[in-house]
N, C-alpha and C. Protein backbone atom coordinates (compact mmCIF):
# COMPACT_ATOMS: atom_id res chain seq x y z
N UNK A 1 -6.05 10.35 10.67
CA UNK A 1 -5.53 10.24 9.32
C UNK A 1 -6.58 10.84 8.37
N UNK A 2 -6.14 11.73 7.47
CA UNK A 2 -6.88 12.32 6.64
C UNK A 2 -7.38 11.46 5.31
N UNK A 3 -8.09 12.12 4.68
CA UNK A 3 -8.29 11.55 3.17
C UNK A 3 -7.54 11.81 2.16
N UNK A 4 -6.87 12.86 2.88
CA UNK A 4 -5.51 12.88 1.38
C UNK A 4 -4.68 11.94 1.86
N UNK A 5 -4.17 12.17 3.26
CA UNK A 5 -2.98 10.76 3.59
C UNK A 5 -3.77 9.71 2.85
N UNK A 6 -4.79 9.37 3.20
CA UNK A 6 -5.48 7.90 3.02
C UNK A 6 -4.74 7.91 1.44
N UNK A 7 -5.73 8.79 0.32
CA UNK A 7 -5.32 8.73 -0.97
C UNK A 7 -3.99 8.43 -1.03
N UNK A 8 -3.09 9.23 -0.44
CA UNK A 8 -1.34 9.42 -0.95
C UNK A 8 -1.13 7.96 -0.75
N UNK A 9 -0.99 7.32 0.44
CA UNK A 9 -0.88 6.08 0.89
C UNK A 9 -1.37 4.98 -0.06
N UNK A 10 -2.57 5.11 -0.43
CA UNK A 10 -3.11 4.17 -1.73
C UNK A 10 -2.14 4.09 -2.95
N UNK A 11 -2.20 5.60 -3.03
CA UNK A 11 -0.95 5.92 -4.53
C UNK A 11 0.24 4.95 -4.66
N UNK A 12 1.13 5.40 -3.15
CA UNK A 12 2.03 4.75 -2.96
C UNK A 12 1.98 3.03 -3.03
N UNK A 13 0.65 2.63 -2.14
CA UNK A 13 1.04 0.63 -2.27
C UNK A 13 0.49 0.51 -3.71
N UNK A 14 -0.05 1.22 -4.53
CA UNK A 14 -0.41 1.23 -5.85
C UNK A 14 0.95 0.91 -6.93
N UNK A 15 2.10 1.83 -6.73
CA UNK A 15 3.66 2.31 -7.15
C UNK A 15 4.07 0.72 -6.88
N UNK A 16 3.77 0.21 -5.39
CA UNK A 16 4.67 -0.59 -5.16
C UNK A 16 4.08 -1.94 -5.87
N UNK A 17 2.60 -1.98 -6.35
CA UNK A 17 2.21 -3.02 -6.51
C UNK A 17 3.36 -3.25 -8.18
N UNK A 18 3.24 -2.20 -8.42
CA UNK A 18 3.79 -2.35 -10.08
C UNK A 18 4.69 -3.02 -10.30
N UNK A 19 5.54 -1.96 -9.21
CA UNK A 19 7.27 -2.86 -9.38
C UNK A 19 7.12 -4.18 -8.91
N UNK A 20 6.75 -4.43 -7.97
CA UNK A 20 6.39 -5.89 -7.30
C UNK A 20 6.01 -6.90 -8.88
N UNK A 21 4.83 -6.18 -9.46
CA UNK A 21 4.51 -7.31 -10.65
C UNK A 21 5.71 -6.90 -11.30
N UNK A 22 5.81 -5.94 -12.01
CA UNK A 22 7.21 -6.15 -12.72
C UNK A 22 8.31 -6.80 -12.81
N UNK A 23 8.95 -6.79 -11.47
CA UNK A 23 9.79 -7.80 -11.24
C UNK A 23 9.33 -9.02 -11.05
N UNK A 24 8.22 -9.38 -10.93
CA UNK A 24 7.83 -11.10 -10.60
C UNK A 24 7.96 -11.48 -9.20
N UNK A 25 7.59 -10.36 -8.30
CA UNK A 25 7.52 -10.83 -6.86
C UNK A 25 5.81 -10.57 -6.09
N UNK A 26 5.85 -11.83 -6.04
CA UNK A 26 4.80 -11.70 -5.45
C UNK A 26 4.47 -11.50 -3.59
N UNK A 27 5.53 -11.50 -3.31
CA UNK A 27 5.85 -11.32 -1.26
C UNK A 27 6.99 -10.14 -1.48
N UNK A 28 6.66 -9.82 -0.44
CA UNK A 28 8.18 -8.39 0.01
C UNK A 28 8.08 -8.23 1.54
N UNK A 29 9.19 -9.04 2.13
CA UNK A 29 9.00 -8.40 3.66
C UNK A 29 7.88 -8.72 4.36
N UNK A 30 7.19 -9.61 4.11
CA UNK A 30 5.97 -9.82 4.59
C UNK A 30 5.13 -9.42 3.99
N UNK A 31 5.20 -8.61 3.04
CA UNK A 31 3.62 -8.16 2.48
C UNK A 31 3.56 -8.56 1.16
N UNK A 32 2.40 -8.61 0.91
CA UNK A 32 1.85 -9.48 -0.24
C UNK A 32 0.96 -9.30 -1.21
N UNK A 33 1.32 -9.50 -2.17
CA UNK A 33 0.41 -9.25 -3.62
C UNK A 33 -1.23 -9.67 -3.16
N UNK A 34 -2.11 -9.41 -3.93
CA UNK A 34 -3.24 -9.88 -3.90
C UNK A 34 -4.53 -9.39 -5.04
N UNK A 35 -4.47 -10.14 -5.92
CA UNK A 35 -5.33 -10.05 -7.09
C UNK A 35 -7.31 -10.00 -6.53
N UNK A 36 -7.64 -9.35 -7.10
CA UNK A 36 -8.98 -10.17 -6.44
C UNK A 36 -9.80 -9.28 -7.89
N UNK A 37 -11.25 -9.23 -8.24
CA UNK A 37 -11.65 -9.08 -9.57
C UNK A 37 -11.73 -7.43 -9.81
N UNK A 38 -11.37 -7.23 -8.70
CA UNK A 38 -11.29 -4.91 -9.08
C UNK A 38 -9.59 -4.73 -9.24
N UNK A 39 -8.42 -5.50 -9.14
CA UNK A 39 -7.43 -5.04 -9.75
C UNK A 39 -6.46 -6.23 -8.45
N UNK A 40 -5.22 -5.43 -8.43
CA UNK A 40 -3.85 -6.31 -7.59
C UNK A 40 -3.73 -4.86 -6.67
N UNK A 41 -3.93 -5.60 -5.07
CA UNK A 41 -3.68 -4.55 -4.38
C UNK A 41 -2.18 -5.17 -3.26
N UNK A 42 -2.03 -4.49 -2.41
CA UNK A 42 -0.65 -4.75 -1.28
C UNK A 42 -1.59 -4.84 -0.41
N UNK A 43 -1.03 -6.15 0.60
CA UNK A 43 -1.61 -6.66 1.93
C UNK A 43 -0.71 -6.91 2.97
N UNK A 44 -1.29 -5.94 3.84
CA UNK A 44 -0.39 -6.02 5.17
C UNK A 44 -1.15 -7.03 6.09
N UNK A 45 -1.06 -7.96 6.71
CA UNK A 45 -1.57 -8.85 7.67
C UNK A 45 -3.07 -9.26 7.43
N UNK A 46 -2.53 -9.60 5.78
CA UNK A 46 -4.32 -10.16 5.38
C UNK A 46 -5.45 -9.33 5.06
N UNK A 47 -4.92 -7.76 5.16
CA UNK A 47 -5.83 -6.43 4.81
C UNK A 47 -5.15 -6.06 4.11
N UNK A 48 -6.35 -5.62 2.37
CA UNK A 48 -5.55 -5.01 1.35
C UNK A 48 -5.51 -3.92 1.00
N UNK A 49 -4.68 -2.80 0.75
CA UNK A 49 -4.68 -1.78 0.59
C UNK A 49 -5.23 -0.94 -0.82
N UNK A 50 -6.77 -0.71 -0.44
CA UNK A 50 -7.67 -0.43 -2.28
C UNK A 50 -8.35 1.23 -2.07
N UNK A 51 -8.09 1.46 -3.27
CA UNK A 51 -9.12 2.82 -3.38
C UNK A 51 -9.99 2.76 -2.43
N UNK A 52 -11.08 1.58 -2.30
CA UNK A 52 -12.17 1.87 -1.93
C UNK A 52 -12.04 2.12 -0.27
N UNK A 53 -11.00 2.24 0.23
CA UNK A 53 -10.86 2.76 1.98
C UNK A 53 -10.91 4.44 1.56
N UNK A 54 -10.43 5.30 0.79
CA UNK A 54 -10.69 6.53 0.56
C UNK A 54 -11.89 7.03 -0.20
N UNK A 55 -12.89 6.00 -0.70
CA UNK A 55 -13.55 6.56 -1.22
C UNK A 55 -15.01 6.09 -0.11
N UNK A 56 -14.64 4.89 0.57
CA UNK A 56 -16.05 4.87 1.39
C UNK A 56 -15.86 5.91 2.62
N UNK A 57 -14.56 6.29 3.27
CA UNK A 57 -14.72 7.24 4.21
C UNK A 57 -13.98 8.19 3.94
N UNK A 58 -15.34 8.84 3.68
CA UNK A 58 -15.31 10.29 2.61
C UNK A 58 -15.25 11.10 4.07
N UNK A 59 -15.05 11.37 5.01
CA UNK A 59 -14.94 12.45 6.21
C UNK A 59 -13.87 12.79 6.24
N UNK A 60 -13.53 13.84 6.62
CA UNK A 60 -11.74 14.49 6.65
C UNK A 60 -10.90 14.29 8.21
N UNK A 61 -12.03 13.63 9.05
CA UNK A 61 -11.44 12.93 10.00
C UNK A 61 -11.56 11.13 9.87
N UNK A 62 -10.73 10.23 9.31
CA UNK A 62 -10.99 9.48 8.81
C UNK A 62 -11.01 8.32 10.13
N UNK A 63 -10.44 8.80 11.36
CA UNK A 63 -10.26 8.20 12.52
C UNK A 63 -11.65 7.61 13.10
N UNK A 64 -12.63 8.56 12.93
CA UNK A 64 -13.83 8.70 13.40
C UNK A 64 -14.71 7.25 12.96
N UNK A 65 -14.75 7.11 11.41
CA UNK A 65 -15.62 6.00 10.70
C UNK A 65 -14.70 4.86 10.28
N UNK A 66 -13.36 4.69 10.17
CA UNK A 66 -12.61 3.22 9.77
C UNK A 66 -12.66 2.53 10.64
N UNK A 67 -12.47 1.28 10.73
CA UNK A 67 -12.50 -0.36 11.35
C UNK A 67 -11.28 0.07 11.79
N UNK A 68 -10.89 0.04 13.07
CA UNK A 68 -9.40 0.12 14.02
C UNK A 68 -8.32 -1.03 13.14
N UNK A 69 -9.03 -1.80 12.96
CA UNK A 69 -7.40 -2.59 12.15
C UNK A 69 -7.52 -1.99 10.72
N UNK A 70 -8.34 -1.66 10.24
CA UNK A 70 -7.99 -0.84 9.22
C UNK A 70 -6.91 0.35 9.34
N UNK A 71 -7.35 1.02 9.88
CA UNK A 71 -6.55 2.39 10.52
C UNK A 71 -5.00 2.00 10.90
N UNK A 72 -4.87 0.80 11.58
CA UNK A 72 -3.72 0.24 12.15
C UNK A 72 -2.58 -0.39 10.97
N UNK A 73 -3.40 -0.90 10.04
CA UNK A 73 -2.66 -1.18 8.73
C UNK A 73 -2.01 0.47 8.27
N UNK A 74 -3.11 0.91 7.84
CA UNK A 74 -2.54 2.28 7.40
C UNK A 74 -1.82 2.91 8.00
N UNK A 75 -1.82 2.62 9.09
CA UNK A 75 -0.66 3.37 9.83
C UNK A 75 0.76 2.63 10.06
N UNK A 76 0.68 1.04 9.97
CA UNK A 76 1.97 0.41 9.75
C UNK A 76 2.48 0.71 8.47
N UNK A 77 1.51 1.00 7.47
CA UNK A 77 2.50 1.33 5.93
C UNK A 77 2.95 2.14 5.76
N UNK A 78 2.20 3.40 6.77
CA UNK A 78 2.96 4.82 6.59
C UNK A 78 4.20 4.57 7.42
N UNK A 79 4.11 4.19 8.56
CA UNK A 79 5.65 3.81 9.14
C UNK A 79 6.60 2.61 8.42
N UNK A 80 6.16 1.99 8.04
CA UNK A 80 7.13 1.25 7.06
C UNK A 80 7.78 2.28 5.85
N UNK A 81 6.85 2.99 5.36
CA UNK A 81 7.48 4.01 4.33
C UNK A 81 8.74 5.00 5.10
N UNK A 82 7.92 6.10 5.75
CA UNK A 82 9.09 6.31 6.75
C UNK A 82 10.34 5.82 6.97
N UNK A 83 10.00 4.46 6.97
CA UNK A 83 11.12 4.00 7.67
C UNK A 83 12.03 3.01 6.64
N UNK A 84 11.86 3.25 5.58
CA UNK A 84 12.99 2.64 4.22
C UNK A 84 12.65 1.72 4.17
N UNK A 85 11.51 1.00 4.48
CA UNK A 85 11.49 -0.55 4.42
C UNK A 85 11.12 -1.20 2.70
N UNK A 86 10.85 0.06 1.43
CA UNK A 86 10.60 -0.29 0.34
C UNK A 86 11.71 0.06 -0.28
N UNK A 87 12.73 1.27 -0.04
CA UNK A 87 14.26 1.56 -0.47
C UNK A 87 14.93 0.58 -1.13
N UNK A 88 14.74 -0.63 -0.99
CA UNK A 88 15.68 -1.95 -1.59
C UNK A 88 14.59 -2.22 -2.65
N UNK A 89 13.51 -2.44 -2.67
CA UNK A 89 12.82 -2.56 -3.59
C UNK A 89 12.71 -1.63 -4.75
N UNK A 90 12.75 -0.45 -4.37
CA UNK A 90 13.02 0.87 -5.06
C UNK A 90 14.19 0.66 -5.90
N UNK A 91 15.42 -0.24 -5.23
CA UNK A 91 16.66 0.30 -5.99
C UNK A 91 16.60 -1.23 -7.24
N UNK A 92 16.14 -1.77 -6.24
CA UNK A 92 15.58 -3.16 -7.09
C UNK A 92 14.97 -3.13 -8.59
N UNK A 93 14.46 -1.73 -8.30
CA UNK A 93 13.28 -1.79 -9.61
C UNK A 93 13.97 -0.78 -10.68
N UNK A 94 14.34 0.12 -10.35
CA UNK A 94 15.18 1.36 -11.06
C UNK A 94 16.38 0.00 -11.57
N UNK A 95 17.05 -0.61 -10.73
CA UNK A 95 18.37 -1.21 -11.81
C UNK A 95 17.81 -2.25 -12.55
N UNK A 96 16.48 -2.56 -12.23
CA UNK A 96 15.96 -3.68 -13.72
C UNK A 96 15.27 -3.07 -14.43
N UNK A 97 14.85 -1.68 -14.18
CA UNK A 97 14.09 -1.00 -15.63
C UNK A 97 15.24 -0.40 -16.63
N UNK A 98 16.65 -0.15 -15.86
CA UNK A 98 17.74 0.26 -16.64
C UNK A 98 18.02 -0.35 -17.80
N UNK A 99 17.98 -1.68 -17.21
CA UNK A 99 18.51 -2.99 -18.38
C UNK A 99 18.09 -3.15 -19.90
């Protein structure tokens, strides 16, 4: 996994954290809000998804220097994306910003 995936991936649980506060949900599907004193990030199995995974492994092979359950998160969110698992949340958020 690269450092741009890494970045894009951040972007994205970043997007989702919004709508998540926006609407007033703090769980989705298992994953979960999480405030802590550098901002509100998305947590997949108790690991939160923050800038600072793209900015401490700065290598363009990112496989090489991350913690394996790190890597393993990031790689369940990219397959959760893939795989529509935020689509309801998506449509969730577009018909309450309509209102």
């Amino acid at each position: 996994m690269t450092k741009e995936k890494m970045n894009e991936l951040y972007e994205k649980s970043q997007e989702i954290v919004t709508m998540m506060e926006e609407l007033g949900i703090k769980e989705y599907k298992g994953d979960l809000l999480k405030s802590i004193s550098f901002g509100t990030f998305l947590t997949l199995n108790n690991i939160y998804i923050s800038s600072s995974l793209s900015d401490t492994y700065i290598d363009d092979n990112l496989n090489k220097f991350m913690p394996t359950t790190t890597l393993e998160i990031m790689i369940q969110f990219n397959d959760d994306i893939n795989n529509d698992k935020f689509v309801p949340l998506e449509e969730l958020y577009q018909n309450f910003t309509k209102r």
